[in-house]
C-alpha atoms as a PDB file:
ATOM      1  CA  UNK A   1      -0.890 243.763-130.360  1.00  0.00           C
ATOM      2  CA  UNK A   2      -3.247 243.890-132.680  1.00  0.00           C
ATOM      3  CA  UNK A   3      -2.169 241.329-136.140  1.00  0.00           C
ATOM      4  CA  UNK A   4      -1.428 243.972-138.398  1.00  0.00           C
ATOM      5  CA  UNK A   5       1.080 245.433-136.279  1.00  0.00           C
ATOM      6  CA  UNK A   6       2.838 242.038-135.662  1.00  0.00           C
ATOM      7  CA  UNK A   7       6.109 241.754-136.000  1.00  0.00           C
ATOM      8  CA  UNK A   8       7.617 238.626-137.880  1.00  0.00           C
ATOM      9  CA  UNK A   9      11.123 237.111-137.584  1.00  0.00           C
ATOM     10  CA  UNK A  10      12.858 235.255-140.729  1.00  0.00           C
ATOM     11  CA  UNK A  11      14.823 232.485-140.282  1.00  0.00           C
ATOM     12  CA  UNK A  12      18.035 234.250-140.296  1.00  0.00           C
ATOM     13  CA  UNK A  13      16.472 236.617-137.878  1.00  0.00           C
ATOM     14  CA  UNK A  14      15.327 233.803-135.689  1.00  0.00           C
ATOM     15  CA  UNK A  15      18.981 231.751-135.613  1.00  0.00           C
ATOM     16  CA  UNK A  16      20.837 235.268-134.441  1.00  0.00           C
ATOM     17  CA  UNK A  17      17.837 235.521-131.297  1.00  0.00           C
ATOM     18  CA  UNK A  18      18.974 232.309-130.137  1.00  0.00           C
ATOM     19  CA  UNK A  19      22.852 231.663-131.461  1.00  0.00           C
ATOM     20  CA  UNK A  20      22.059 228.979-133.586  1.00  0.00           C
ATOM     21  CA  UNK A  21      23.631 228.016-137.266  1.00  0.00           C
ATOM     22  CA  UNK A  22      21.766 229.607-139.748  1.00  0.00           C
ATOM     23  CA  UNK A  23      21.991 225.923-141.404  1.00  0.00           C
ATOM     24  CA  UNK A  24      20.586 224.312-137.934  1.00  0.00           C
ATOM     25  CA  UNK A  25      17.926 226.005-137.857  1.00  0.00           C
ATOM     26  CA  UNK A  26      16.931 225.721-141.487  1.00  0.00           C
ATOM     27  CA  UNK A  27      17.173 221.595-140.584  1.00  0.00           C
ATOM     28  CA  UNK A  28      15.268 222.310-137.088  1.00  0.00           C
ATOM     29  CA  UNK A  29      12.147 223.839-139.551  1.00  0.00           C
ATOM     30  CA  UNK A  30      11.667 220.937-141.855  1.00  0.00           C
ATOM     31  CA  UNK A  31      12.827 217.684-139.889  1.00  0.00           C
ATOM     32  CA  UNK A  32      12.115 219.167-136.476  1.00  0.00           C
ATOM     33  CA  UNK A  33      10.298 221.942-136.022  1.00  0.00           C
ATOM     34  CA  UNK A  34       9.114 221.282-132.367  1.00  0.00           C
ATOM     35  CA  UNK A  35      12.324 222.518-131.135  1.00  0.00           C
ATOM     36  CA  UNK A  36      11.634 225.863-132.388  1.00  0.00           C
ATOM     37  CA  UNK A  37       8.545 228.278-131.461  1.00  0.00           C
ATOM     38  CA  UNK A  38       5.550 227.804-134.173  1.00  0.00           C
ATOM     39  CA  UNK A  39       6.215 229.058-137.764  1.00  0.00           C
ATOM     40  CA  UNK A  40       4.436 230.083-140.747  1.00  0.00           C
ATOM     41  CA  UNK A  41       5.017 229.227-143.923  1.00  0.00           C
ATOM     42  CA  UNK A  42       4.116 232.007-146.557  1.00  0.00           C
ATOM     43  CA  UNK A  43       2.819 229.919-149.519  1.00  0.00           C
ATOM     44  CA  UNK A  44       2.509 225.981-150.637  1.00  0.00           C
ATOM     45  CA  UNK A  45       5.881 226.076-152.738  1.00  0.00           C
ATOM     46  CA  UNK A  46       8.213 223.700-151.004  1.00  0.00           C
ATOM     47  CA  UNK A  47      11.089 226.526-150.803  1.00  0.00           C
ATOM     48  CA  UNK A  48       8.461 229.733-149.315  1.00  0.00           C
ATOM     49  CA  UNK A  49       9.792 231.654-146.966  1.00  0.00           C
ATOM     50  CA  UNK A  50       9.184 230.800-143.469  1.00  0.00           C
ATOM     51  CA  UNK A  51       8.560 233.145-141.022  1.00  0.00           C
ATOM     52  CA  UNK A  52       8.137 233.449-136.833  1.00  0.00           C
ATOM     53  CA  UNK A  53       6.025 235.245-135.178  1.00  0.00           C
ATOM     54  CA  UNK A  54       8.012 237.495-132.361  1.00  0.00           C
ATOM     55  CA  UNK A  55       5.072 237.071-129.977  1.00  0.00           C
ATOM     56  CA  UNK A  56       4.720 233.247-130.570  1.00  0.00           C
ATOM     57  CA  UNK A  57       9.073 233.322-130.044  1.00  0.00           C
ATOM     58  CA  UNK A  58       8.529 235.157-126.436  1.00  0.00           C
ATOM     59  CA  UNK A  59       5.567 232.643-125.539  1.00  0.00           C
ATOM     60  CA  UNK A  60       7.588 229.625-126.486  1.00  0.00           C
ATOM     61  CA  UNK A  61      10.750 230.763-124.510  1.00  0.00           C
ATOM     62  CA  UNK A  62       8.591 231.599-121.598  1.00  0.00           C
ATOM     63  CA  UNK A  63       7.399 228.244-121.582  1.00  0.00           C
ATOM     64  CA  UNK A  64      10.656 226.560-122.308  1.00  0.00           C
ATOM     65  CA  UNK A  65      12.266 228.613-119.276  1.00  0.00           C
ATOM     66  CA  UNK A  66       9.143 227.134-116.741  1.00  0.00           C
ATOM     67  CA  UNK A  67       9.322 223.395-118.023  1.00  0.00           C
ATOM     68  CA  UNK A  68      13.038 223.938-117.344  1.00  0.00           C
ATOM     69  CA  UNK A  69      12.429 225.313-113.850  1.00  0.00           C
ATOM     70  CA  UNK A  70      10.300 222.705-112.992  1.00  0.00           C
ATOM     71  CA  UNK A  71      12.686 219.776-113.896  1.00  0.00           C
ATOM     72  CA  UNK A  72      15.481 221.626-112.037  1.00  0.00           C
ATOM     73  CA  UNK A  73      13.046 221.429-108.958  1.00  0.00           C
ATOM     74  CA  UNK A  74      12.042 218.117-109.151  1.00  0.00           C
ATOM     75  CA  UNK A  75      15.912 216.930-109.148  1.00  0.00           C
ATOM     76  CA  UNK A  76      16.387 219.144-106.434  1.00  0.00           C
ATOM     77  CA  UNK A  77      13.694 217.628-104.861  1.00  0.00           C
ATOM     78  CA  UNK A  78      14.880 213.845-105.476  1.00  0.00           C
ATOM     79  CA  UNK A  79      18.505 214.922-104.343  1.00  0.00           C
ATOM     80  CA  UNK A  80      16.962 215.924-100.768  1.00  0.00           C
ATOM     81  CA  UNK A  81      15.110 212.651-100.841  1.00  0.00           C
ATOM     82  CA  UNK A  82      18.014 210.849-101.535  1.00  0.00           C
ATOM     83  CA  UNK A  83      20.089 212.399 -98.647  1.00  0.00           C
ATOM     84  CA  UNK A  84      17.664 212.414 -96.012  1.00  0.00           C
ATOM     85  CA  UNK A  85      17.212 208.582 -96.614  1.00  0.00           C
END
């Protein structure tokens, strides 16, 4: 997609995708924003809006969903261990 064609998510937009508190997520972007895909902020005030990019959002979940796939089979993995001794 080329970038003027992008599609950006706002913060409320963001916290409906993923059923989070419109508040949590407004905490998760200033004290924590690794838990949430990358962000841009649209000007140097300390109160601009922040925004998401939708394409960033699907890479991040993608990646969430294979780290979590690959911790599920690693304790699967140590569970067989474990039983077979």
């Amino acid at each position: 997609m080329k970038p003027e064609n992008e599609v950006f998510l706002t913060i409320e937009q963001l916290a409906e995708r993923y059923g989070r508190k419109l508040s949590t997520v407004k905490t998760l972007v200033s004290r924590n924003p690794g838990a949430l895909p990358p962000s841009i902020k649209l000007g140097r005030a300390r109160n601009a809006p922040v925004r998401f990019r939708l394409s960033d959002c699907v890479k991040w979940e993608s990646e969430l969903a294979k780290e979590q796939e690959q911790r599920s089979r690693k304790a699967s993995v140590r569970c067989l261990q474990d039983l077979l001794g």
